[in-house]
Each structure stands twice: as C-alpha cells, then as structure tokens.
PDB file of N, CA and C in Angstrom:
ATOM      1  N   UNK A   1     -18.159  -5.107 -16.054  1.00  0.00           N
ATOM      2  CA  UNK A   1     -18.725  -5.724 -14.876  1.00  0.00           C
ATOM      3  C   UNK A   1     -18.795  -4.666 -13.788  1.00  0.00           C
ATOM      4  N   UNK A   2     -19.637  -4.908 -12.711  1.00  0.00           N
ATOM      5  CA  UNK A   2     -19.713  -3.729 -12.139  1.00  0.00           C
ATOM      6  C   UNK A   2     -19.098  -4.338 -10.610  1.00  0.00           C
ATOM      7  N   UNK A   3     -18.712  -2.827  -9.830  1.00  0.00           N
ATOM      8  CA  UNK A   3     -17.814  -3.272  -8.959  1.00  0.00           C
ATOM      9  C   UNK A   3     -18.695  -3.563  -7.336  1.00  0.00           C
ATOM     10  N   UNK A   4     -20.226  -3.899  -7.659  1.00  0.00           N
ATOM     11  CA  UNK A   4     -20.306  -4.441  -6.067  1.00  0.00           C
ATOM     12  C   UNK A   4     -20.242  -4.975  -5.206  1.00  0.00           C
ATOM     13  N   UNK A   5     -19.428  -5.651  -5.460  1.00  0.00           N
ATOM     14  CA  UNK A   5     -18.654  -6.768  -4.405  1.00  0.00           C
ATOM     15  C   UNK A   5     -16.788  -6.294  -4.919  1.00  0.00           C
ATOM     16  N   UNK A   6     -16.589  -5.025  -5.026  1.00  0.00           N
ATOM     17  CA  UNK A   6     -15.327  -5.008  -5.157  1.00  0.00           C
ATOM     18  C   UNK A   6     -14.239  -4.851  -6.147  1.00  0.00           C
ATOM     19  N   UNK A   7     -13.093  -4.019  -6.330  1.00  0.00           N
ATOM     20  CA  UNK A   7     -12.673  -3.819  -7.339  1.00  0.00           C
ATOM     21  C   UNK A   7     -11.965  -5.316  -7.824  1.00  0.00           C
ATOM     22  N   UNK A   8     -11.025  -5.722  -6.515  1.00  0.00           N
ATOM     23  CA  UNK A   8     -10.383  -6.994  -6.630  1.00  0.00           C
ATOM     24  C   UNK A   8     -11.533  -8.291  -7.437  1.00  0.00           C
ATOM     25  N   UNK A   9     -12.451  -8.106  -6.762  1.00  0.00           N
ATOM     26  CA  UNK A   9     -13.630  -9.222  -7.260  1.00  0.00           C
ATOM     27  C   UNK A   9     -13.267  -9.529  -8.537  1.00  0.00           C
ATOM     28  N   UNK A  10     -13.251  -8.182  -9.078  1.00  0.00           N
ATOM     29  CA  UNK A  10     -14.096  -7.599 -10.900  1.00  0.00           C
ATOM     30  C   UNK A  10     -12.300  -8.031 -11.365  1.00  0.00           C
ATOM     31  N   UNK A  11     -11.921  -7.871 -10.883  1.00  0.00           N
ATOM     32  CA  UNK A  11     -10.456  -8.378 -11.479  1.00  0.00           C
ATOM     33  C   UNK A  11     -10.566  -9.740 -11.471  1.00  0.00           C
ATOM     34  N   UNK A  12     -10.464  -9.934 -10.986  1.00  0.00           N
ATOM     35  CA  UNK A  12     -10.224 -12.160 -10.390  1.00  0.00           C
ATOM     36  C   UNK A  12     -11.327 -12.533 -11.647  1.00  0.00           C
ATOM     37  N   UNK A  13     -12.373 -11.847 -11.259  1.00  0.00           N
ATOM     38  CA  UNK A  13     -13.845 -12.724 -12.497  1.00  0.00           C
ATOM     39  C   UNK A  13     -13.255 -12.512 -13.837  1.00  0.00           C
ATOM     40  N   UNK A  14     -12.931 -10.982 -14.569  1.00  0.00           N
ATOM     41  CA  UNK A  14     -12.748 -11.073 -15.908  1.00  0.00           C
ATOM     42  C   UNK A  14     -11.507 -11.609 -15.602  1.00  0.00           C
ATOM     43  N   UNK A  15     -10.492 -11.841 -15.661  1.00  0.00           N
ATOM     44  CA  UNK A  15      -8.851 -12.909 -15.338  1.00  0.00           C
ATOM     45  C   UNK A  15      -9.142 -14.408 -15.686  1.00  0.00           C
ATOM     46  N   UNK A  16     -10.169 -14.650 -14.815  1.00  0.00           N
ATOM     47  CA  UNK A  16     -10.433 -16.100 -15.025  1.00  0.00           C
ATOM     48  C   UNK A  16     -11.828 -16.062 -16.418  1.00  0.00           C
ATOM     49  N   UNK A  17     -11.844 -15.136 -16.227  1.00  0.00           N
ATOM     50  CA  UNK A  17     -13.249 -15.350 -17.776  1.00  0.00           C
ATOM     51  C   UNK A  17     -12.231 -15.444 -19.001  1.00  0.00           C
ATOM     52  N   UNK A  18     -11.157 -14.551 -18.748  1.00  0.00           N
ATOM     53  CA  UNK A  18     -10.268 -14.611 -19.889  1.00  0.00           C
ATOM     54  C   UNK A  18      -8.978 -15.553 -20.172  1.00  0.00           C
ATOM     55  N   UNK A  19      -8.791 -16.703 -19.175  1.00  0.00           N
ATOM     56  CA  UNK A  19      -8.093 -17.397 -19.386  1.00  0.00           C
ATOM     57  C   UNK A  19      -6.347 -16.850 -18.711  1.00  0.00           C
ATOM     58  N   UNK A  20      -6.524 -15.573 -17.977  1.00  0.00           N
ATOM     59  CA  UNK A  20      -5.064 -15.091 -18.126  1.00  0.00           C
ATOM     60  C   UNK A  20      -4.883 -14.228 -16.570  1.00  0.00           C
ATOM     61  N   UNK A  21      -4.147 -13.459 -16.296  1.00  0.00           N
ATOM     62  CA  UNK A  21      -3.863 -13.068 -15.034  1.00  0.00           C
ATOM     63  C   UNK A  21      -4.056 -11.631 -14.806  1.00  0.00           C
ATOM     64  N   UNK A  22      -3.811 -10.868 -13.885  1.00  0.00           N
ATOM     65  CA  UNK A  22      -3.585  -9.276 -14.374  1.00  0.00           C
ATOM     66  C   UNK A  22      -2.629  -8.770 -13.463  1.00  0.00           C
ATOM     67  N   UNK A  23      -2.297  -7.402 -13.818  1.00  0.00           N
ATOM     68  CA  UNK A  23      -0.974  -7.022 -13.365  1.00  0.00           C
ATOM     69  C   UNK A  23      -1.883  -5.455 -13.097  1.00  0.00           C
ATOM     70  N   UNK A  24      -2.245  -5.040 -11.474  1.00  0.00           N
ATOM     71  CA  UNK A  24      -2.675  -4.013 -11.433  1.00  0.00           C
ATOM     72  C   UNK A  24      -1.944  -3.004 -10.859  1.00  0.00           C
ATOM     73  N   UNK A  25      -2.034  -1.651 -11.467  1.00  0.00           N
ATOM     74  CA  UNK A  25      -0.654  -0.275 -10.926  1.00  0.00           C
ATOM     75  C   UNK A  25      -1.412   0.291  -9.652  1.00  0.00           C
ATOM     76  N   UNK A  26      -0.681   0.129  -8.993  1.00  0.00           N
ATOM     77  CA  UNK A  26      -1.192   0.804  -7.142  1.00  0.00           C
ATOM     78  C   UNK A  26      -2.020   1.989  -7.847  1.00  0.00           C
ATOM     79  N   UNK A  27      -0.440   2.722  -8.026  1.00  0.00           N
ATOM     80  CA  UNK A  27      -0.335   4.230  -8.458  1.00  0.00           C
ATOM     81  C   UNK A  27      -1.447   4.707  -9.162  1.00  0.00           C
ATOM     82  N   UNK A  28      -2.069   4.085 -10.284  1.00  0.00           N
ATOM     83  CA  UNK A  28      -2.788   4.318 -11.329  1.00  0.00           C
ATOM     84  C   UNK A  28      -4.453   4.324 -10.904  1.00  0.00           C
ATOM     85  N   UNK A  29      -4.754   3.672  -9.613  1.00  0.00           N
ATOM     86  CA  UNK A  29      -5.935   3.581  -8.884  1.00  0.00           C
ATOM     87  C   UNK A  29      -6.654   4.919  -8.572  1.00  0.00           C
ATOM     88  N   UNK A  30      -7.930   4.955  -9.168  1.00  0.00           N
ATOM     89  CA  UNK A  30      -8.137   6.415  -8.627  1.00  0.00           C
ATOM     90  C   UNK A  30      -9.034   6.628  -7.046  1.00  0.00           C
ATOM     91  N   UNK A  31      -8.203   6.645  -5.779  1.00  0.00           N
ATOM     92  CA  UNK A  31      -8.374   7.051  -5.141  1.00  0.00           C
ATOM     93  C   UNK A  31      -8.245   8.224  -4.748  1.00  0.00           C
ATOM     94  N   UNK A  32      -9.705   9.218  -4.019  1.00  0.00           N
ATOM     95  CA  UNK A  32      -9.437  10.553  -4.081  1.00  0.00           C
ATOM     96  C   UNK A  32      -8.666  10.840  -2.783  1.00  0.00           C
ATOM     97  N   UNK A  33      -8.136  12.000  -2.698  1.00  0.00           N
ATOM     98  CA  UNK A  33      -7.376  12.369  -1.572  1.00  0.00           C
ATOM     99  C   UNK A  33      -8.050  12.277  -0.399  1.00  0.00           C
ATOM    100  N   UNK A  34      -9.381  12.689  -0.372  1.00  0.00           N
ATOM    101  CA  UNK A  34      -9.822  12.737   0.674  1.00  0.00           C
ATOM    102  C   UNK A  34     -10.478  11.653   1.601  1.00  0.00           C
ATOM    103  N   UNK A  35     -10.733  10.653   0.586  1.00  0.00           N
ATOM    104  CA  UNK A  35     -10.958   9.292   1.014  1.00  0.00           C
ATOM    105  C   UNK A  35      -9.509   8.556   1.478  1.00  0.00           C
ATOM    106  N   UNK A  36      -8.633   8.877   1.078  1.00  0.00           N
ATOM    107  CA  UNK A  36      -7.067   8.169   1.515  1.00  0.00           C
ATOM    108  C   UNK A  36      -6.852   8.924   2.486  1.00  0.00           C
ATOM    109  N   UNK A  37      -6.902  10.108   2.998  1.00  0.00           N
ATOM    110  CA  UNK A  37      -6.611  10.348   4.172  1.00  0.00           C
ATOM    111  C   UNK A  37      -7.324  10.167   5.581  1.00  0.00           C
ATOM    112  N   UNK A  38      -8.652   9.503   5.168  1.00  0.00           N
ATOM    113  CA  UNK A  38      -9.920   9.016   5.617  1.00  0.00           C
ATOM    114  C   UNK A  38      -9.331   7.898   6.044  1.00  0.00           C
ATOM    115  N   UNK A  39      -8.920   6.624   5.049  1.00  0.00           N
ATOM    116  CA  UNK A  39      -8.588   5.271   5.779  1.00  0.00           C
ATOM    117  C   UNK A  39      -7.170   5.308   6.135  1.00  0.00           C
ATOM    118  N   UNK A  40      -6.465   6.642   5.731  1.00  0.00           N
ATOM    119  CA  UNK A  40      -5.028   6.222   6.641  1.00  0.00           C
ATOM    120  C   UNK A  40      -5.155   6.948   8.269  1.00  0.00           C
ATOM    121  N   UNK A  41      -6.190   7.619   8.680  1.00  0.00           N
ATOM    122  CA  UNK A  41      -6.847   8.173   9.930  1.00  0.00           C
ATOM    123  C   UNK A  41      -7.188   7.174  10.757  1.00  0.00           C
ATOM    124  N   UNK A  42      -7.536   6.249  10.059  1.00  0.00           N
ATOM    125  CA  UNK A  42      -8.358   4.995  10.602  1.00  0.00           C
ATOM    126  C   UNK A  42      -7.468   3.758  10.771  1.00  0.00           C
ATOM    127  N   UNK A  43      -5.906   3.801   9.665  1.00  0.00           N
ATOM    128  CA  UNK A  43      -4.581   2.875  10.128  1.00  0.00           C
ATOM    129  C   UNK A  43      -4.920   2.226   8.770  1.00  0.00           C
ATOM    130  N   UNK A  44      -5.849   2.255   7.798  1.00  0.00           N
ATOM    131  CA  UNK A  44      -6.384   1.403   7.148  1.00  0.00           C
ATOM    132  C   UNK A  44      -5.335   1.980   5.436  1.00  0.00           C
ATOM    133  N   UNK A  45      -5.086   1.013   5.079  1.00  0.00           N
ATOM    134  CA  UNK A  45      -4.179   1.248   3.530  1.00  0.00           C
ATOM    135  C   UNK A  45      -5.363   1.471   2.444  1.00  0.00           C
ATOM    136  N   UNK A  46      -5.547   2.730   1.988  1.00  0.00           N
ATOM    137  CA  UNK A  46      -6.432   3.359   0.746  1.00  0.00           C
ATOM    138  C   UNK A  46      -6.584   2.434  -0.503  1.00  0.00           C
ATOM    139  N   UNK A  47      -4.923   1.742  -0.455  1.00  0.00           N
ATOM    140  CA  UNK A  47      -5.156   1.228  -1.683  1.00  0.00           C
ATOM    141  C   UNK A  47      -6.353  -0.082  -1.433  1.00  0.00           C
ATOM    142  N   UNK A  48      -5.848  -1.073  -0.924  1.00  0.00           N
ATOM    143  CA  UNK A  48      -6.118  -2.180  -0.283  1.00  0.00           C
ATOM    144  C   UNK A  48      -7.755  -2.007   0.092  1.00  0.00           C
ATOM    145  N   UNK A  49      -8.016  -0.800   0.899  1.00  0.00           N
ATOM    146  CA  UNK A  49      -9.390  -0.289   0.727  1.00  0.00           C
ATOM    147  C   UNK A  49     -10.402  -0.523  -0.372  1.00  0.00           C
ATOM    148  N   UNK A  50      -9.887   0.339  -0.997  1.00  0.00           N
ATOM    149  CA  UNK A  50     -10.311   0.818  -2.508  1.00  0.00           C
ATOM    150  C   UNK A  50     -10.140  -0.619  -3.489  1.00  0.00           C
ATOM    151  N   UNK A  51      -9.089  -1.650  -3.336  1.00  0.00           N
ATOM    152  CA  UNK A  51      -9.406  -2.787  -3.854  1.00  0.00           C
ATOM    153  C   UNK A  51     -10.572  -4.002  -3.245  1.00  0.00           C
ATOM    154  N   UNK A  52     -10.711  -3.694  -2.178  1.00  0.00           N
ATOM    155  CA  UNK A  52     -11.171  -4.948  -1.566  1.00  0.00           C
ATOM    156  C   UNK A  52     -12.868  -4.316  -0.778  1.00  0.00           C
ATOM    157  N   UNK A  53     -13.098  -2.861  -1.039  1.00  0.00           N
ATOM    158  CA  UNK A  53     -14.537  -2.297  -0.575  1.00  0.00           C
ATOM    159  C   UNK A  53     -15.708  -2.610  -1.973  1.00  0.00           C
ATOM    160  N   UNK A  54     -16.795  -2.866  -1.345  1.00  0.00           N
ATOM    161  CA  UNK A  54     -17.981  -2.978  -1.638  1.00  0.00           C
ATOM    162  C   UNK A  54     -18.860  -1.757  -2.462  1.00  0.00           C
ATOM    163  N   UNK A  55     -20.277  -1.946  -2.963  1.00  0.00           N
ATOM    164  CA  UNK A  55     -20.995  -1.025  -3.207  1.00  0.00           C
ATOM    165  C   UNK A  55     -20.312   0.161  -3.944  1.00  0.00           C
ATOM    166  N   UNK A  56     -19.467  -0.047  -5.083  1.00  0.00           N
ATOM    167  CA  UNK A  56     -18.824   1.054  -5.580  1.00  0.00           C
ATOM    168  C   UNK A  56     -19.386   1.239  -6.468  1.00  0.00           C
ATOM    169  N   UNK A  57     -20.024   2.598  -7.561  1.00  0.00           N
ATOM    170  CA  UNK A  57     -21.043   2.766  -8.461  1.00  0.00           C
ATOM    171  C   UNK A  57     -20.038   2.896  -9.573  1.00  0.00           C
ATOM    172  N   UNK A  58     -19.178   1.592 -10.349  1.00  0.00           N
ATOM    173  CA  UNK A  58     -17.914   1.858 -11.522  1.00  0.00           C
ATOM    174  C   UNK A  58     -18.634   0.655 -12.100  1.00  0.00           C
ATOM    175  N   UNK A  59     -17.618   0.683 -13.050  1.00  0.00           N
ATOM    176  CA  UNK A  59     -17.614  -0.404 -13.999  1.00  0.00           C
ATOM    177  C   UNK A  59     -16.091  -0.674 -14.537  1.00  0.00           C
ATOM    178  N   UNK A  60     -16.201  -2.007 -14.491  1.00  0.00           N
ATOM    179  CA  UNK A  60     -14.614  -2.370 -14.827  1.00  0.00           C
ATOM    180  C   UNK A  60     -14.947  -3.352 -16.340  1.00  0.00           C
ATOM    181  N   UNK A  61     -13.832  -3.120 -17.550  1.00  0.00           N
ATOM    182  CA  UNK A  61     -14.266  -3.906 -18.157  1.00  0.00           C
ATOM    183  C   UNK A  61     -12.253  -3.696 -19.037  1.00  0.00           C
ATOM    184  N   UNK A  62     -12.150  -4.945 -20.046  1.00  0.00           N
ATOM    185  CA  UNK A  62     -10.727  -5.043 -20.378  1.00  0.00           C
ATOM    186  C   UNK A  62     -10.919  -4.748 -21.952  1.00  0.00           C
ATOM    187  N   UNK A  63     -10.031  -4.643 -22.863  1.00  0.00           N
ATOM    188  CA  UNK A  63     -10.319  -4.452 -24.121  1.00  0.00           C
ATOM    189  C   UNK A  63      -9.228  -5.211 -24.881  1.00  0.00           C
ATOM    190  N   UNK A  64      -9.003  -5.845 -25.912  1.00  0.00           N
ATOM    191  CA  UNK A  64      -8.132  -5.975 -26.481  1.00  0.00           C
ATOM    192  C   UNK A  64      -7.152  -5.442 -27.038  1.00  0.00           C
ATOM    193  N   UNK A  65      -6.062  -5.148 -27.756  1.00  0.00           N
ATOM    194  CA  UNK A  65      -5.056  -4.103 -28.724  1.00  0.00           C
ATOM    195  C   UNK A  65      -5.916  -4.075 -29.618  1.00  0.00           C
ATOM    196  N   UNK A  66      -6.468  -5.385 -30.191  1.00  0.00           N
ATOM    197  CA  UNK A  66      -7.036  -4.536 -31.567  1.00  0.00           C
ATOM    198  C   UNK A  66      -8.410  -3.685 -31.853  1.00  0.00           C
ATOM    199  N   UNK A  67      -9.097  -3.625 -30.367  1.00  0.00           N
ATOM    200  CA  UNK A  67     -10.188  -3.144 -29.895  1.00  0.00           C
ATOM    201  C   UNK A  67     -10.026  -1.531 -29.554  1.00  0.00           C
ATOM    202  N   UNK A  68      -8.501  -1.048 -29.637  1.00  0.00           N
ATOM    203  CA  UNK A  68      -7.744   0.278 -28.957  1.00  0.00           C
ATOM    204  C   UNK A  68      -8.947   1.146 -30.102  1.00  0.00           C
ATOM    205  N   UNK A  69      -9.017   1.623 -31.266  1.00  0.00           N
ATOM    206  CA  UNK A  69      -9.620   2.663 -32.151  1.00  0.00           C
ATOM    207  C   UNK A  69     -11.295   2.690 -31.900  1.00  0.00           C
ATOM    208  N   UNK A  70     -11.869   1.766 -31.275  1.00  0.00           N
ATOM    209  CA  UNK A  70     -13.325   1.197 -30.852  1.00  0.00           C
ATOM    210  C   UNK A  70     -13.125   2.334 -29.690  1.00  0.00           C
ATOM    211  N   UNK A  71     -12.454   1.965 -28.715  1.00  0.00           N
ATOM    212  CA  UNK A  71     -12.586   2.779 -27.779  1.00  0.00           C
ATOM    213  C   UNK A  71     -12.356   4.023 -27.534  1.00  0.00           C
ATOM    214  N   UNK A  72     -11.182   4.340 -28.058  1.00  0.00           N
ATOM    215  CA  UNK A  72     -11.310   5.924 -28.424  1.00  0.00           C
ATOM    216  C   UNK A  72     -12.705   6.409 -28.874  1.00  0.00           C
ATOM    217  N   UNK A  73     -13.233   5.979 -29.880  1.00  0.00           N
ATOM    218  CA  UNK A  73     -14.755   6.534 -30.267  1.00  0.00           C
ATOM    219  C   UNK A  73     -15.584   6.380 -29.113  1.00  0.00           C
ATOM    220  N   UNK A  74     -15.549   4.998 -28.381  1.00  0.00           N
ATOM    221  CA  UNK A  74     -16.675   5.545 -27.235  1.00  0.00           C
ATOM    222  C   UNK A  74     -16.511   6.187 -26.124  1.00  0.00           C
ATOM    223  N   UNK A  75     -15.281   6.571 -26.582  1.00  0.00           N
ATOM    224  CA  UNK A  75     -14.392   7.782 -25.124  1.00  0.00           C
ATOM    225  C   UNK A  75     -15.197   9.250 -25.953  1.00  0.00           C
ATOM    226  N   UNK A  76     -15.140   9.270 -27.341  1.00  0.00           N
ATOM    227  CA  UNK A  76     -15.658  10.598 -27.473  1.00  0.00           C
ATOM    228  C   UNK A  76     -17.125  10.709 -27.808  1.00  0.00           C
ATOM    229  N   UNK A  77     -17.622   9.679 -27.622  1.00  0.00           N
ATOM    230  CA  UNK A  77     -19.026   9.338 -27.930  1.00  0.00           C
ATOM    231  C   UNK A  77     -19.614   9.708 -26.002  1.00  0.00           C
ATOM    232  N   UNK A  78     -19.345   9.401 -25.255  1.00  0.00           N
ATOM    233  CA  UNK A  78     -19.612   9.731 -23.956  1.00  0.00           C
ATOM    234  C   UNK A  78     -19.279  10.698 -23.272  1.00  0.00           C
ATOM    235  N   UNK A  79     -18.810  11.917 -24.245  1.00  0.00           N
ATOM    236  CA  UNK A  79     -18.736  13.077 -23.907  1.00  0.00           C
ATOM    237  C   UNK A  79     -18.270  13.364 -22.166  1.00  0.00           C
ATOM    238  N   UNK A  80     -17.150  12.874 -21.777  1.00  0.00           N
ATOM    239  CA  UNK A  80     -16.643  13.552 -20.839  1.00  0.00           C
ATOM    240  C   UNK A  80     -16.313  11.663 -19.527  1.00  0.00           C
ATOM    241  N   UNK A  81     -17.174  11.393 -20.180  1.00  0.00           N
ATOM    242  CA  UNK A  81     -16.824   9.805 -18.747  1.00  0.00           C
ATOM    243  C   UNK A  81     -15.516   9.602 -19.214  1.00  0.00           C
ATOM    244  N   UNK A  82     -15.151   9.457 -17.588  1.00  0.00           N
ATOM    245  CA  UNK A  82     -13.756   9.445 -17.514  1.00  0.00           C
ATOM    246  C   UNK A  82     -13.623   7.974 -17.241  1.00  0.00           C
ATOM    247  N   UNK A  83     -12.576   7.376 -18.058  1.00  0.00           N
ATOM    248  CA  UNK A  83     -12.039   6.347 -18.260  1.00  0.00           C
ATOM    249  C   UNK A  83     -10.147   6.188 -17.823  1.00  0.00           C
ATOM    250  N   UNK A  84     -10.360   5.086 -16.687  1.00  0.00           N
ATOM    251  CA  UNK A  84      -8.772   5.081 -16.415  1.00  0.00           C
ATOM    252  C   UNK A  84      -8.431   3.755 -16.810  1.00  0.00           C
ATOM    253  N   UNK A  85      -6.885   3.527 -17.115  1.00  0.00           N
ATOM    254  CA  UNK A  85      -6.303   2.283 -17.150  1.00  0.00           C
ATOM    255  C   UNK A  85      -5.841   1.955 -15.866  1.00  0.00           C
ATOM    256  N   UNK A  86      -6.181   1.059 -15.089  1.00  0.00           N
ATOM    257  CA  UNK A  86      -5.835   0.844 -14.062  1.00  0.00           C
ATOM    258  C   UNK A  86      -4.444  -0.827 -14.554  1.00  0.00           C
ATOM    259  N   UNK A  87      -4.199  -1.512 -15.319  1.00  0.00           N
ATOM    260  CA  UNK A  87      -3.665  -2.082 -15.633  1.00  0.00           C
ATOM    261  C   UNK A  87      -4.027  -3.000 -16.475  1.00  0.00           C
ATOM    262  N   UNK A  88      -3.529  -4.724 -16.109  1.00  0.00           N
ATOM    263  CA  UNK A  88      -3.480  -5.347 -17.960  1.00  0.00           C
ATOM    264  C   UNK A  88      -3.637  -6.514 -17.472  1.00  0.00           C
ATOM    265  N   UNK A  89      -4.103  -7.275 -18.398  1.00  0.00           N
ATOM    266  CA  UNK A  89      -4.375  -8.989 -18.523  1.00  0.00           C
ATOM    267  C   UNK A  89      -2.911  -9.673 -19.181  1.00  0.00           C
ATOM    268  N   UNK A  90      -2.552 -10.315 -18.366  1.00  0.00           N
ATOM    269  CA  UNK A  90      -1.328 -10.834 -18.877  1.00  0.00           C
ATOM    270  C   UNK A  90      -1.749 -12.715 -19.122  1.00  0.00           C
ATOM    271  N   UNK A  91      -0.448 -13.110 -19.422  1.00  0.00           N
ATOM    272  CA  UNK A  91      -0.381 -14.641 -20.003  1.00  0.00           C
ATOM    273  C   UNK A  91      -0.523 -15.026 -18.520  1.00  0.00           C
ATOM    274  N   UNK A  92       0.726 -14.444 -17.789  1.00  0.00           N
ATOM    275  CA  UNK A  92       1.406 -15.192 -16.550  1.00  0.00           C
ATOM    276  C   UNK A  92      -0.454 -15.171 -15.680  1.00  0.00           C
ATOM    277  N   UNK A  93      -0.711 -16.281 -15.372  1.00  0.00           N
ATOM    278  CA  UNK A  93      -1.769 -16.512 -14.796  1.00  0.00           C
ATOM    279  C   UNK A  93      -2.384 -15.615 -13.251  1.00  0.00           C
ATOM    280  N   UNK A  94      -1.219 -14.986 -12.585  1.00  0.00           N
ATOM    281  CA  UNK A  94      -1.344 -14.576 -11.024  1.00  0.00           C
ATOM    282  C   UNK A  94      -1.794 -13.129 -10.864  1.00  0.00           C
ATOM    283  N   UNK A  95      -2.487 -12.971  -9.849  1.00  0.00           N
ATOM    284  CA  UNK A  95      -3.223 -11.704 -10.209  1.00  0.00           C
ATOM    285  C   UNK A  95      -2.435 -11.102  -9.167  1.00  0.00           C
ATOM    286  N   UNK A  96      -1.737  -9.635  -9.711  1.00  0.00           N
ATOM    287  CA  UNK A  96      -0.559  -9.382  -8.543  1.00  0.00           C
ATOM    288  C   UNK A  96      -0.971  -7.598  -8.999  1.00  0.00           C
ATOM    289  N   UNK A  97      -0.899  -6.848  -7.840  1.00  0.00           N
ATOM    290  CA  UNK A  97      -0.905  -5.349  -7.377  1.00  0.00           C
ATOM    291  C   UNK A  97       0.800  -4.713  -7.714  1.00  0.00           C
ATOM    292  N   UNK A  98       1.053  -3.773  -8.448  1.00  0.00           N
ATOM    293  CA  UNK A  98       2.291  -3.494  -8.541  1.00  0.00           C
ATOM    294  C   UNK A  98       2.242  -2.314  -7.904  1.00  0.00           C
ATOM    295  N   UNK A  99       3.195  -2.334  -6.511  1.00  0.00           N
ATOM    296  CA  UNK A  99       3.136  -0.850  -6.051  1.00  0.00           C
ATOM    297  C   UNK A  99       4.642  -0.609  -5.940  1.00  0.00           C
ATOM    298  N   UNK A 100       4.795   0.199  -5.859  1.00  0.00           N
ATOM    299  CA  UNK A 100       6.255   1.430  -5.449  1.00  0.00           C
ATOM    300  C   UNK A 100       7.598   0.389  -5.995  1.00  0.00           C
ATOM    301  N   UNK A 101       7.165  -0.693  -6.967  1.00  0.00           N
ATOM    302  CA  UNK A 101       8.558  -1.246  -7.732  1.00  0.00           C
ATOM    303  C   UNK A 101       8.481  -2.492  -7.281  1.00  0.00           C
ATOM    304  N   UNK A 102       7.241  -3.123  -6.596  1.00  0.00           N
ATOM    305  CA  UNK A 102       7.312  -4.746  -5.895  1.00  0.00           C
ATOM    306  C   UNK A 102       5.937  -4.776  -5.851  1.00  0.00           C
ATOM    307  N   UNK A 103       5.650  -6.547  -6.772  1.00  0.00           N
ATOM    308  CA  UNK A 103       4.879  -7.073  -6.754  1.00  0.00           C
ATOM    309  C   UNK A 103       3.975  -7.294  -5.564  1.00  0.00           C
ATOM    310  N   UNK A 104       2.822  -7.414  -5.339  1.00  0.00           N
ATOM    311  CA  UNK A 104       1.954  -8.586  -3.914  1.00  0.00           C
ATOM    312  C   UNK A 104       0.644  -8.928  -4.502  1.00  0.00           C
ATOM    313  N   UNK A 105       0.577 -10.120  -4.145  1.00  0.00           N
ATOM    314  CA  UNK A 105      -0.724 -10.670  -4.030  1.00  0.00           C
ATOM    315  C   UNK A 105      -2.125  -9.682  -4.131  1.00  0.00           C
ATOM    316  N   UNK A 106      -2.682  -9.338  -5.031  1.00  0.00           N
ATOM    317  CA  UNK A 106      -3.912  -8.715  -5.277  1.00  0.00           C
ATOM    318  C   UNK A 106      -4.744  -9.429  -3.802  1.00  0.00           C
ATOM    319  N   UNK A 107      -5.535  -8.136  -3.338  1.00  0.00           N
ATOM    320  CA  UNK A 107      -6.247  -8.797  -2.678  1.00  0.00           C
ATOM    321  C   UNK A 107      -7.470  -9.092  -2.679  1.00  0.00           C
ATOM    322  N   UNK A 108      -8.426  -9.680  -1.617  1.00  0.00           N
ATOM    323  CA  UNK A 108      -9.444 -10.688  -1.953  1.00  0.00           C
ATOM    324  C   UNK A 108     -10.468  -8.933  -2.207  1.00  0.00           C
ATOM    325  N   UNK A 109     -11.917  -9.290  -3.407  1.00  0.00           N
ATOM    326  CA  UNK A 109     -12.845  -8.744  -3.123  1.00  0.00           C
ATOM    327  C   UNK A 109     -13.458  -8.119  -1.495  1.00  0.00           C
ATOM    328  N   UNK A 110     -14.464  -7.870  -1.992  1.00  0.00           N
ATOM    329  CA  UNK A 110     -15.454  -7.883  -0.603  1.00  0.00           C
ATOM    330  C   UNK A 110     -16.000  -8.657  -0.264  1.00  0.00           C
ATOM    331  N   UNK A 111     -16.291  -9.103   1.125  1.00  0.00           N
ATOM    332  CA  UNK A 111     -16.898 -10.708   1.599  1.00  0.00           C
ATOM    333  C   UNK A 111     -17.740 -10.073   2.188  1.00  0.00           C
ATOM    334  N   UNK A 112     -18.605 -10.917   1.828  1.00  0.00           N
ATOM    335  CA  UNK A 112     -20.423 -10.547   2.322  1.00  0.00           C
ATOM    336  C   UNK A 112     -21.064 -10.878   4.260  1.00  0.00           C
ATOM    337  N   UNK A 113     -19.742 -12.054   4.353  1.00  0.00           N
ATOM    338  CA  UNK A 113     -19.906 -12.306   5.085  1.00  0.00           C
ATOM    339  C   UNK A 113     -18.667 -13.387   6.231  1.00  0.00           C
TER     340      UNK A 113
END
C-alpha cells in the first residue's frame, strides 16, 4: 500500500485488513538525519513526523513466515531496493509504537483536513 496519507495510515489499513494489530520499532524507522534534525529545529518529534506525514513516495506491505524465501528472491530480483522491517502484525489487536523500552499509542495518519 502506498504511504500517501501516511505511514501510521498504511499501518491501521493493513492491521485491520488482516484481522490483527502491529507492534512498530521507533528505532527501526528510517528517518534520515537530516530530516530529524529538521523537525527537532522546529520542536517537532521525527518519529511522530515521519509516522503521521503525508505524500511519502514508499510502499508498505506485510508478509507472512511462510512467505520469508519469496521475498528474499524479490529482494534479489530488484537489484538493490532497499527493504526495511519496520515491525510486525501481532494477535494482540492494538496498534502500539515501541520506543526506547515503552509502548504508546501509534499515531493517527495524515488528516486531509
């Protein structure tokens, strides 16, 4: 799914497409340095940014365990696109941000309005 209305969005939609919750790693987010020192200039939290901003040119999508050997091939089939795990679809239904050792509330997409 793609992220224009937001990374959080693209989380919440596949979560609820899949019946289950997700558990996303602050840490694991790829925000570049220079954009985080951009919204902490501004008072603004990078992460929280970067979850909840608009118009981002990614794609977010989840895979199964038994789907893991599929993807390796289209990791080397795409010659160089970089692919991160940003985290996981769990049972527990709540869609929660894990940063520095404590859970919070994932936050909302981007609002249009």
């Amino acid at each position: 799914m793609d992220l224009s209305d937001g990374l959080a969005d693209a989380i919440r939609q596949i979560a609820e497409a899949s019946g289950a919750g997700a558990k996303i790693d602050a840490s694991a987010l790829p925000v570049h340095p220079g954009a985080a020192r951009w919204f902490l200039a501004r008072g603004e939290d990078p992460v929280t940014a970067c979850l909840s901003g608009g118009d981002d040119y990614e794609l977010l999508f989840a895979r199964s365990n038994r789907a893991r050997g599929r993807l390796r091939l289209v990791e080397r089939q795409a010659r160089g696109l970089q692919l991160t795990r940003i985290g996981e679809l769990t049972s527990d239904r709540r869609l929660v941000l894990e940063r520095e050792g404590a859970s919070e509330p994932l936050p909302d997409g981007f609002v249009h309005f």
